[in-house]
N, C-alpha and C. Protein backbone atom coordinates (compact mmCIF):
# COMPACT_ATOMS: atom_id res chain seq x y z
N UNK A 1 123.19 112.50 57.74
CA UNK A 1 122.31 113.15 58.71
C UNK A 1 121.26 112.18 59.23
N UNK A 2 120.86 111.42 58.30
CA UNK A 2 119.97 110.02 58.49
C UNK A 2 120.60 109.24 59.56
N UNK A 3 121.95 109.44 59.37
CA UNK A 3 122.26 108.14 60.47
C UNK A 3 122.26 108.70 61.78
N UNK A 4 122.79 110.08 61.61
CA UNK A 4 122.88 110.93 63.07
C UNK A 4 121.67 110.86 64.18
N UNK A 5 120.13 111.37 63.37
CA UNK A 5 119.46 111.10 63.58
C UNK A 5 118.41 109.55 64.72
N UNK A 6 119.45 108.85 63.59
CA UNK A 6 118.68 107.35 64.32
C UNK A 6 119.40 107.26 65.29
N UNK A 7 120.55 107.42 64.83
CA UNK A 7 121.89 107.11 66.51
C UNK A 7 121.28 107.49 67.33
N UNK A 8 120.83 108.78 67.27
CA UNK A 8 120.33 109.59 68.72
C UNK A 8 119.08 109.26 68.94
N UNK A 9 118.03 109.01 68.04
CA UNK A 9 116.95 108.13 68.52
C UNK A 9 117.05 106.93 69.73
N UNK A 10 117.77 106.15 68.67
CA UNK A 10 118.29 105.08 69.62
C UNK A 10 119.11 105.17 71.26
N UNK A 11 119.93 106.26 71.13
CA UNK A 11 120.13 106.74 72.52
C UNK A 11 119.10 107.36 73.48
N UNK A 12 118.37 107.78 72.54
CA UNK A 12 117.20 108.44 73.59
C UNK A 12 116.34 107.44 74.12
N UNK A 13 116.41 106.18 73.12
CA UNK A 13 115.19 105.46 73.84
C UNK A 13 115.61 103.98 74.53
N UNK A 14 117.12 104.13 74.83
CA UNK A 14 117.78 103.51 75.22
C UNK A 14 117.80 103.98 76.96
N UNK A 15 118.29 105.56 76.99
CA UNK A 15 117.95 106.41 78.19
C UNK A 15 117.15 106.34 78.98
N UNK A 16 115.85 106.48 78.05
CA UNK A 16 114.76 106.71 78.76
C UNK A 16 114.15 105.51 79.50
N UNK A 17 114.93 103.97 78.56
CA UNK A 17 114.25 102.41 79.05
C UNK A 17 115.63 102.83 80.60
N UNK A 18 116.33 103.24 80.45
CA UNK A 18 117.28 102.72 81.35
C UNK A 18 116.84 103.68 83.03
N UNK A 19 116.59 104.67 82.29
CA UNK A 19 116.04 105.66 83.81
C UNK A 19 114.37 105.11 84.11
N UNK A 20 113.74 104.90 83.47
CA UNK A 20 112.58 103.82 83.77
C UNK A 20 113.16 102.88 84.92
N UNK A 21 113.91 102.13 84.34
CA UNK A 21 114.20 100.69 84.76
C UNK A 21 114.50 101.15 86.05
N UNK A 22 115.62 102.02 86.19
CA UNK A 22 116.26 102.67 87.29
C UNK A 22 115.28 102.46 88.16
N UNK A 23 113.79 103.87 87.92
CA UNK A 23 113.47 103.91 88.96
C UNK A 23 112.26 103.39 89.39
N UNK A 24 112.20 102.15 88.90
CA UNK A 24 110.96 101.16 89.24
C UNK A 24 112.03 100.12 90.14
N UNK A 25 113.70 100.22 90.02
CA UNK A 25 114.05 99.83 91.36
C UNK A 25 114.53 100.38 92.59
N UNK A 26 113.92 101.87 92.80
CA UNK A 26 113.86 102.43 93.64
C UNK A 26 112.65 102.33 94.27
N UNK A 27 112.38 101.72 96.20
CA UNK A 27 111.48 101.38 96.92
C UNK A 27 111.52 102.05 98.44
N UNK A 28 110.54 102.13 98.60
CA UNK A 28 110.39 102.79 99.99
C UNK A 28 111.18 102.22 100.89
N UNK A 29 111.77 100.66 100.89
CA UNK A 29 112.70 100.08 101.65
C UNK A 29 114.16 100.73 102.02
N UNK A 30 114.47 102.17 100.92
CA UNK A 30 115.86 102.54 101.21
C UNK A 30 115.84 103.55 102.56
N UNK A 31 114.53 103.65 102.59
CA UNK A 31 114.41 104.59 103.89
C UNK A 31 114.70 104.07 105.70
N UNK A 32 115.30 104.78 106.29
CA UNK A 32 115.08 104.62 108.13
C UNK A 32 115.01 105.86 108.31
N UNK A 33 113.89 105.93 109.04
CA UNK A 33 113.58 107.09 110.05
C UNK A 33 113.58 107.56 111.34
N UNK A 34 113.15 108.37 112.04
CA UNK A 34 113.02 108.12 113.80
C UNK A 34 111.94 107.77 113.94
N UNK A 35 111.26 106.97 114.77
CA UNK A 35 109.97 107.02 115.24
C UNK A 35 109.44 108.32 116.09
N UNK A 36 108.44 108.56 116.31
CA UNK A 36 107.95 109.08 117.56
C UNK A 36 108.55 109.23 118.91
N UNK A 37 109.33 108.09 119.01
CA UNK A 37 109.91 107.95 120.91
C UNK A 37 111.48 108.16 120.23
N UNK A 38 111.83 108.32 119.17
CA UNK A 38 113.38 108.91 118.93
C UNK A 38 114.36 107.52 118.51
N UNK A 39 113.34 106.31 118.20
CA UNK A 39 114.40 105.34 117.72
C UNK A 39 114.19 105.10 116.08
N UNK A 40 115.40 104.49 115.82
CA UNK A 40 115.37 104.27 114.01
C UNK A 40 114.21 103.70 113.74
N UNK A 41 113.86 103.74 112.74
CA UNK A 41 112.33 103.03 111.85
C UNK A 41 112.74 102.83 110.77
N UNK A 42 113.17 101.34 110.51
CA UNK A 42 113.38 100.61 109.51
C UNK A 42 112.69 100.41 108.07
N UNK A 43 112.43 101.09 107.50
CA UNK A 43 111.31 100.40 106.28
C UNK A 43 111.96 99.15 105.77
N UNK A 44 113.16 98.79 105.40
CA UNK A 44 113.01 97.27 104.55
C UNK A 44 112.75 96.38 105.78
N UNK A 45 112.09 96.67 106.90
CA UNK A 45 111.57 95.55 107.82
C UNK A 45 109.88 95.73 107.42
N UNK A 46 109.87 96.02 106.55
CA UNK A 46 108.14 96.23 106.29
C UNK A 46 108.18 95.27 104.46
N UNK A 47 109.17 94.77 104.41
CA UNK A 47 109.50 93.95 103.15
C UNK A 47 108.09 92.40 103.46
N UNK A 48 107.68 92.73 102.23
CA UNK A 48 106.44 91.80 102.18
C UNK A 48 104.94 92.29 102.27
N UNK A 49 104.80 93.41 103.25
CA UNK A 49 103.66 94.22 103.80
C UNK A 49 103.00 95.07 102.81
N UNK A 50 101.71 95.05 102.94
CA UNK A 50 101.38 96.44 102.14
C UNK A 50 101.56 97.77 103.16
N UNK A 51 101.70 98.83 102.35
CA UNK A 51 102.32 100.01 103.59
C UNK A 51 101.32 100.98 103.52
N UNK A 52 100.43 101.87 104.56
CA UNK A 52 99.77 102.97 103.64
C UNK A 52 100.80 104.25 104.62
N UNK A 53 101.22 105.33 104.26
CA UNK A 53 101.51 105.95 104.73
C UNK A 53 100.99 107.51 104.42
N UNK A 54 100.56 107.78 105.59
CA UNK A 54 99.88 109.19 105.87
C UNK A 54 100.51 110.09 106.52
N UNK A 55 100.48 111.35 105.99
CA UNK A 55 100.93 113.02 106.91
C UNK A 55 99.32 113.29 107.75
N UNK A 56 99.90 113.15 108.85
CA UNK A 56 98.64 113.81 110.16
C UNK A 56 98.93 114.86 110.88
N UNK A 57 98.22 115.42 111.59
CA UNK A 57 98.18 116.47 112.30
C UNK A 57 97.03 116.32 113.46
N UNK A 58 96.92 116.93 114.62
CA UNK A 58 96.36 116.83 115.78
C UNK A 58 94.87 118.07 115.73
N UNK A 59 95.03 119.62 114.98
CA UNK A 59 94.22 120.04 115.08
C UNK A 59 93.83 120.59 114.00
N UNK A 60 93.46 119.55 113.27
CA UNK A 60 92.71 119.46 111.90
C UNK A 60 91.49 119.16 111.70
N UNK A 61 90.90 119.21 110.51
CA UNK A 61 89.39 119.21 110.29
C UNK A 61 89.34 116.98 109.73
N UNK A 62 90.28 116.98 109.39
CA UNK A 62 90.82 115.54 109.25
C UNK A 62 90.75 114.72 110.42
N UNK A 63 91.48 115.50 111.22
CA UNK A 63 91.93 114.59 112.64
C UNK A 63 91.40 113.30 113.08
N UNK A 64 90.07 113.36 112.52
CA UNK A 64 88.98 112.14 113.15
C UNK A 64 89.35 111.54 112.37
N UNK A 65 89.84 111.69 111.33
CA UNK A 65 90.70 109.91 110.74
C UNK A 65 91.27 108.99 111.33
N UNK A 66 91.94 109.64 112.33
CA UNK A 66 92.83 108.50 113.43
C UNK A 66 92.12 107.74 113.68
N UNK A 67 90.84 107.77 113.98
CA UNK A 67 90.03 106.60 114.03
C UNK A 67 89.86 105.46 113.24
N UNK A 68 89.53 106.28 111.91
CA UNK A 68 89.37 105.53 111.24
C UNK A 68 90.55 104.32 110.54
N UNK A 69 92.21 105.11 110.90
CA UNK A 69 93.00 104.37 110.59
C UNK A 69 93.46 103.86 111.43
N UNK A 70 93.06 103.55 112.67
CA UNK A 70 93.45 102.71 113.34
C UNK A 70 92.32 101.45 113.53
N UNK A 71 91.77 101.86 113.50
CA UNK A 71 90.22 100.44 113.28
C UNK A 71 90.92 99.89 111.85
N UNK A 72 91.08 100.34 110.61
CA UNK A 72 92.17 99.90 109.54
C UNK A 72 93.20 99.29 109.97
N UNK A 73 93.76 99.65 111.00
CA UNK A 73 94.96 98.68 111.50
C UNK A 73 94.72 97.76 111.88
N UNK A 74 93.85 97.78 113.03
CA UNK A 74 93.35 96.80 113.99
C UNK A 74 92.86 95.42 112.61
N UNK A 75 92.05 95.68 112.04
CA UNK A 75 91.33 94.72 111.02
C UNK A 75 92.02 94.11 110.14
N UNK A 76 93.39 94.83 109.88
CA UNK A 76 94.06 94.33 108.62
C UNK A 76 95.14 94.19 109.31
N UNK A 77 96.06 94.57 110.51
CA UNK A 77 97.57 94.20 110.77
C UNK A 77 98.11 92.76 110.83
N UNK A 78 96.92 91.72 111.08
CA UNK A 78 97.41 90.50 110.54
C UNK A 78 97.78 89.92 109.31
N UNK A 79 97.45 90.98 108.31
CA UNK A 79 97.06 90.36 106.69
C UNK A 79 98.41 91.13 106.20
N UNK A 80 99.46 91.44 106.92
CA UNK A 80 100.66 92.16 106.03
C UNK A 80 100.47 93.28 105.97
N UNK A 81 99.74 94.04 106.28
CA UNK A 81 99.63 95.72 106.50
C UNK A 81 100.13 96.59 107.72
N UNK A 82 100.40 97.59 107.70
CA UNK A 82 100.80 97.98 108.32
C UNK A 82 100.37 100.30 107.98
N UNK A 83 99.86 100.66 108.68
CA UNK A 83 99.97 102.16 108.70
C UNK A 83 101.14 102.79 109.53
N UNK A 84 101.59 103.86 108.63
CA UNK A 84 102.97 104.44 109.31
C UNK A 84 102.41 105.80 108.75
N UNK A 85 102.82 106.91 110.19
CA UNK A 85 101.78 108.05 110.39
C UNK A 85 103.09 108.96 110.41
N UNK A 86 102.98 109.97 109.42
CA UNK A 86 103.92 110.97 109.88
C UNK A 86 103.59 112.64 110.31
N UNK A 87 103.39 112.97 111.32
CA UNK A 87 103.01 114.60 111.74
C UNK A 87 104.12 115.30 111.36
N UNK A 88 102.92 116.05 110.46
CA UNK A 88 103.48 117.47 109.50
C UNK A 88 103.13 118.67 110.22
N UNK A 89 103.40 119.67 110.40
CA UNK A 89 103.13 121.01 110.56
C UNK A 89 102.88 122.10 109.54
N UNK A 90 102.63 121.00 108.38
CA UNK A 90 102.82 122.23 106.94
C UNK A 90 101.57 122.97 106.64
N UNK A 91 100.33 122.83 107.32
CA UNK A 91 99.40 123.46 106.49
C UNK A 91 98.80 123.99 107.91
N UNK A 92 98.32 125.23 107.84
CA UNK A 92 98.00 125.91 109.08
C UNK A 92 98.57 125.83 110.41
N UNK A 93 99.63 125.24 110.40
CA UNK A 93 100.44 125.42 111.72
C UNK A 93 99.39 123.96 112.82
N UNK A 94 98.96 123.11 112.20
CA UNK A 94 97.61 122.08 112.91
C UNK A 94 98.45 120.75 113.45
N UNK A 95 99.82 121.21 113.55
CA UNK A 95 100.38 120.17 114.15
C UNK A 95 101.37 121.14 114.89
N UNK A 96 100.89 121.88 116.21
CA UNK A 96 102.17 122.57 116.67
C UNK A 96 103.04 122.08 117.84
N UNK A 97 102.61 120.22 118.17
CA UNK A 97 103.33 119.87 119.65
C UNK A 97 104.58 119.35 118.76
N UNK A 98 105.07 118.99 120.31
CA UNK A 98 105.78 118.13 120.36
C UNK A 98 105.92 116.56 119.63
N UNK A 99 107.08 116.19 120.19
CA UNK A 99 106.94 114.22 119.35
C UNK A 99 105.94 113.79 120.90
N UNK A 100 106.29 114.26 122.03
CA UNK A 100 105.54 113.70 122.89
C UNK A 100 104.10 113.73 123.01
N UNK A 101 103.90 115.39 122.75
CA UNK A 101 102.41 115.94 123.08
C UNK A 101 101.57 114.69 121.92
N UNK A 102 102.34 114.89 120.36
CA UNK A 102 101.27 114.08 119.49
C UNK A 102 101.04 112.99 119.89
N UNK A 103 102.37 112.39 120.25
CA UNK A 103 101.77 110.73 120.92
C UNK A 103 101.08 110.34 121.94
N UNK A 104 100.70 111.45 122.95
CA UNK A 104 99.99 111.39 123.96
C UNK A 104 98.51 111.53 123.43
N UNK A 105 98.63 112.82 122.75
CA UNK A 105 97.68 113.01 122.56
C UNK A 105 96.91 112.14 121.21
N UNK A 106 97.53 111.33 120.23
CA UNK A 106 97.04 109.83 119.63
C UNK A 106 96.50 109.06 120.78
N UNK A 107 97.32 108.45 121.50
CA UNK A 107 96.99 107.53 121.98
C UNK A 107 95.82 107.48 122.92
N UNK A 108 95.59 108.85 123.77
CA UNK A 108 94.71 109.22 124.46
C UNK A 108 93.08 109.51 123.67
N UNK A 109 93.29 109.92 122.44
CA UNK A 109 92.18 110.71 122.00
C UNK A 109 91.64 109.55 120.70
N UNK A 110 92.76 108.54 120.47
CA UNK A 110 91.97 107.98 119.15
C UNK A 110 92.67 106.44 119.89
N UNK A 111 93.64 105.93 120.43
CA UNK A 111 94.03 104.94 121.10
C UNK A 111 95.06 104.55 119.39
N UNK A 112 95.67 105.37 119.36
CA UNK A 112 96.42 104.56 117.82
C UNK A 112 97.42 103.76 118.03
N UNK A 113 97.96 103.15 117.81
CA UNK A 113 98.89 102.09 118.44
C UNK A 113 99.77 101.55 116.88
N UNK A 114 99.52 102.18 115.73
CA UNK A 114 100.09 101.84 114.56
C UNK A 114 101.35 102.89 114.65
N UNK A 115 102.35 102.34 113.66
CA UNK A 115 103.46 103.02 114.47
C UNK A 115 103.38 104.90 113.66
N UNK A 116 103.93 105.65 114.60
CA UNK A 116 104.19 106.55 114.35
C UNK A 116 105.40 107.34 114.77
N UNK A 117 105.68 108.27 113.58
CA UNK A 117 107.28 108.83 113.63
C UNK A 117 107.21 109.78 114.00
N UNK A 118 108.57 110.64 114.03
CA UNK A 118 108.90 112.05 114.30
C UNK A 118 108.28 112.89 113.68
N UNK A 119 107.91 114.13 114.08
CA UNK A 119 107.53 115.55 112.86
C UNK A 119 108.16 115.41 112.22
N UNK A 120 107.73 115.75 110.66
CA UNK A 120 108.87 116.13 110.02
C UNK A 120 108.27 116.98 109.07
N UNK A 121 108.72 117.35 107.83
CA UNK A 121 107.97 118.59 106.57
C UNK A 121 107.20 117.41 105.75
N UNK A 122 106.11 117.53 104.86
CA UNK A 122 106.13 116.68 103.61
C UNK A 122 106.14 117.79 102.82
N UNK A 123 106.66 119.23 102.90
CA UNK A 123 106.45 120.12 101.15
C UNK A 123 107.18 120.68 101.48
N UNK A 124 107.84 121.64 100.88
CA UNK A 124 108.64 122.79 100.75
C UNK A 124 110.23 122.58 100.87
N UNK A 125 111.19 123.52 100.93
CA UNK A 125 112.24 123.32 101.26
C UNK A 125 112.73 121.88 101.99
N UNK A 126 112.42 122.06 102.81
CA UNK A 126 112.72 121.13 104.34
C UNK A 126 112.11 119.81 103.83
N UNK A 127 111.09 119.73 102.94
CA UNK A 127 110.55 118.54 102.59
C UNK A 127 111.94 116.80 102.94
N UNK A 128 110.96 116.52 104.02
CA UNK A 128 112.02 114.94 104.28
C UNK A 128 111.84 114.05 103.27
N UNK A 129 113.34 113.52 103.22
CA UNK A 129 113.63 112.81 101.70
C UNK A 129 112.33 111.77 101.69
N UNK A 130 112.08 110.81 102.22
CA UNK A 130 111.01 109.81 102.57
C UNK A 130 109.72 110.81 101.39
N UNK A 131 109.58 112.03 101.62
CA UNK A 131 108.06 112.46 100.94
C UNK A 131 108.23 113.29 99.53
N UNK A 132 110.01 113.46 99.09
CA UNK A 132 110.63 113.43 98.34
C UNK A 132 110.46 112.19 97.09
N UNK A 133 110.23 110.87 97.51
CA UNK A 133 110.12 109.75 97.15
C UNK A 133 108.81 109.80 96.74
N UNK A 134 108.15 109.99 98.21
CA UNK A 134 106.83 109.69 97.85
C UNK A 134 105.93 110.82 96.72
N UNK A 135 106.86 111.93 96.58
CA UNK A 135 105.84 112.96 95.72
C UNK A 135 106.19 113.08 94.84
N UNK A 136 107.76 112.23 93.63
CA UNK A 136 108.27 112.68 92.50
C UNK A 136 108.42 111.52 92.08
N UNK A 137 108.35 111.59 90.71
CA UNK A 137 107.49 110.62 89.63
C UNK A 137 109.64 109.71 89.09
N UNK A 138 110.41 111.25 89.33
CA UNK A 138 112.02 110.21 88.87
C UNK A 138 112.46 109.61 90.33
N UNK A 139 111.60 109.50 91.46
CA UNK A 139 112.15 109.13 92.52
C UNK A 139 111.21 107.53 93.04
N UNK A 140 110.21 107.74 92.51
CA UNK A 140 108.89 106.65 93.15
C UNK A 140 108.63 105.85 91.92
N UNK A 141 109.30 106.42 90.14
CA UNK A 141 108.19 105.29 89.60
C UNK A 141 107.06 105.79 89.01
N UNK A 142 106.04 106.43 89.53
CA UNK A 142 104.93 106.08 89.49
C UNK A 142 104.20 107.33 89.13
N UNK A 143 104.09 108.57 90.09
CA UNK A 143 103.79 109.96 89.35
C UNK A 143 104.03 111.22 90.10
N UNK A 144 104.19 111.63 89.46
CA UNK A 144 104.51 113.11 90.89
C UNK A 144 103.27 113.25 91.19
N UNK A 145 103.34 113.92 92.80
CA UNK A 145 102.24 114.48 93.33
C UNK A 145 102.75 115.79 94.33
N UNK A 146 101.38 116.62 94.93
CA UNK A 146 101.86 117.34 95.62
C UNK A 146 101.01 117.12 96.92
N UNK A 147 101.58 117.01 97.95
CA UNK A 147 100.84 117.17 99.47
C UNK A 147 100.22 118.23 99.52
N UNK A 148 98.48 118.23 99.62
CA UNK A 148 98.05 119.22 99.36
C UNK A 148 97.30 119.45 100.77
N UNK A 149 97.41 118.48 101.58
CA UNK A 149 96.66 118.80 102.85
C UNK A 149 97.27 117.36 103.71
N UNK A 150 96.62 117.68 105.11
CA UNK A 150 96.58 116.50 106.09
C UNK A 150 95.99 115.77 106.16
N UNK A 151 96.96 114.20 106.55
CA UNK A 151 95.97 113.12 105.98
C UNK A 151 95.63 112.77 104.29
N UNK A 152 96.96 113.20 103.81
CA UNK A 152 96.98 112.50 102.44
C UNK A 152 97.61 110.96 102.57
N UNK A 153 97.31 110.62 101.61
CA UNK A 153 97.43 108.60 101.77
C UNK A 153 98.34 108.65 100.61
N UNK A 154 99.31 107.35 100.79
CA UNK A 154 100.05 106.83 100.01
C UNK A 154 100.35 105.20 100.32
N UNK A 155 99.86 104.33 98.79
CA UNK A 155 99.78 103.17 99.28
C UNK A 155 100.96 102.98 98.53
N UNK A 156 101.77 101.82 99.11
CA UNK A 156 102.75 100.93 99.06
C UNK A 156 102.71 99.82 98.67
N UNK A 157 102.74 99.40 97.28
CA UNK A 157 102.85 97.82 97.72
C UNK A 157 103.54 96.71 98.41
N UNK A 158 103.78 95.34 98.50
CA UNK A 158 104.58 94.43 99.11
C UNK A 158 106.04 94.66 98.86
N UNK A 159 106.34 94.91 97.30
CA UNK A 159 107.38 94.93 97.04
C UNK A 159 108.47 96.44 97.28
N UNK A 160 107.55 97.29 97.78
CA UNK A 160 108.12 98.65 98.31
C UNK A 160 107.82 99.87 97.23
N UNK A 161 106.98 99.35 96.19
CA UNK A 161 106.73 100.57 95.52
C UNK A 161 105.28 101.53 95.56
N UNK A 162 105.61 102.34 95.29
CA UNK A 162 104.29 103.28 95.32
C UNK A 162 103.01 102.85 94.55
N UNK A 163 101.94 102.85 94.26
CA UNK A 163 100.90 102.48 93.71
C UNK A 163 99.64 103.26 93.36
N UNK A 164 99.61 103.86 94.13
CA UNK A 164 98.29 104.84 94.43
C UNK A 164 98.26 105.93 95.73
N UNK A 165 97.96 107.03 95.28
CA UNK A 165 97.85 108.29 96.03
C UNK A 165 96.46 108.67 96.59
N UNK A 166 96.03 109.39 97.64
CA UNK A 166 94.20 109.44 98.07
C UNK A 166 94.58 110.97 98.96
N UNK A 167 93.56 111.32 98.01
CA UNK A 167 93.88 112.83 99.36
C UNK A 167 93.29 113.32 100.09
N UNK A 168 93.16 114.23 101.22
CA UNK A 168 92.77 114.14 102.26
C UNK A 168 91.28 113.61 102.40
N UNK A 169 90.64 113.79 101.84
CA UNK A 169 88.92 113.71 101.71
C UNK A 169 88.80 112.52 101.80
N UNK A 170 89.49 111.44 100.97
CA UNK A 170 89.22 110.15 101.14
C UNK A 170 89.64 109.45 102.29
N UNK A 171 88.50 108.87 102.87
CA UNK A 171 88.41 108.16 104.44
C UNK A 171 89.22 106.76 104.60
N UNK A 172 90.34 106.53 104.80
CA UNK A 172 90.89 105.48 105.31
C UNK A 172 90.21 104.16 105.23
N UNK A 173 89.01 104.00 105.08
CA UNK A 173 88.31 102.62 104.80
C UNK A 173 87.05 102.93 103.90
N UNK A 174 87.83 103.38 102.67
CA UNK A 174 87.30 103.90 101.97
C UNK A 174 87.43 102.58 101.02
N UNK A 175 86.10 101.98 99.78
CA UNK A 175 86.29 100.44 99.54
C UNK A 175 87.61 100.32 98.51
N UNK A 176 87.82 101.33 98.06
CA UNK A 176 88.98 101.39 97.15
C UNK A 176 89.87 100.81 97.86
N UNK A 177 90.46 101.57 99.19
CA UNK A 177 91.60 101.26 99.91
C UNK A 177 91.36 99.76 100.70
N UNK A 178 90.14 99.40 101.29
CA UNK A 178 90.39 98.55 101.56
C UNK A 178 90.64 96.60 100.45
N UNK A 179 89.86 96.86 99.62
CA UNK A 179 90.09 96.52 98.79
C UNK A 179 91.38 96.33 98.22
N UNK A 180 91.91 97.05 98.18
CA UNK A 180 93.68 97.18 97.66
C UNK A 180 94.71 96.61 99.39
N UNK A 181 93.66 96.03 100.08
CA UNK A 181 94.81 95.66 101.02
C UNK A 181 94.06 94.25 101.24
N UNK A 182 92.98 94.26 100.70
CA UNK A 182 92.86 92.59 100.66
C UNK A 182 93.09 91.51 99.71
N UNK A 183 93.43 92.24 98.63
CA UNK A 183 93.70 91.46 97.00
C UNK A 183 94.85 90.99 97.20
């Protein structure tokens, strides 16, 4: 029974190194998406970059972040960074246009010019695989989370893995974050 015991010890902690291992080589790089204007969006072309990626919305109490993450762009897009914006509709209905209306209305109201994608879900059913990754701990690595509002942050490191989560409250040039994109 002693030996049964260890056998299965040993398998268990054989398992558990091996699904570890697994998924610390799973990276945001396996993803392509649509952009905003309806073309593919490559993530392993962001190989090297730090990534922050945010769920936005247009008529939110957040909204004035766009500002702030695009002055974040502007300051850091030379240094390997890059912000990639995805409009959700999941929490009060605060994202109800179009792919066009949001991009008009970015570009017009905050001038964002960092790239941004299609609507898509980050929770529930419909949840797109991309926030699938980003919110479960056997998919990212790193820890589950839940999208609890608009304008939650998810940093990326160079090598495509997850690192750190910030939720809505925390401001885009906030010293934590910037900090973590100048080290």
């Amino acid at each position: 029974m002693k030996n049964f015991v260890l056998v299965l010890a040993m398998f268990v902690a054989t398992y558990s190194f091996a699904q570890s291992s697994a998924n610390a080589d799973q990276t945001i790089y396996q993803f392509k998406v649509t952009d905003i204007k309806g073309n593919t969006f490559n993530f392993s072309d962001l190989k090297g970059k730090k990534v922050l990626v945010v769920n936005t919305a247009s008529k939110c109490g957040f909204t004035p972040q766009y500002e702030a993450l695009q002055q974040l762009y502007d300051d850091y897009k030379y240094q390997n960074f890059v912000i990639v914006g995805f409009p959700a509709n999941n929490f009060g209905q605060q994202e109800p246009g179009s792919n066009q209306q949001i991009a008009e209305f970015c570009k017009e109201n905050y001038g964002v010019t960092f790239p941004m994608m299609s609507k898509i879900s980050v929770k529930g059913d419909d949840m797109a695989p991309i926030y699938h990754f980003l919110t479960e701990k056997s998919k990212n690595g790193y820890e589950d989370t839940e999208v609890k509002w608009n304008f939650q942050k998810y940093l990326i490191d160079e090598k495509g893995h997850l690192v750190k989560v910030f939720y809505s409250k925390t401001v885009p040039n906030d010293p934590e974050i910037v900090n973590w994109i100048k080290s």
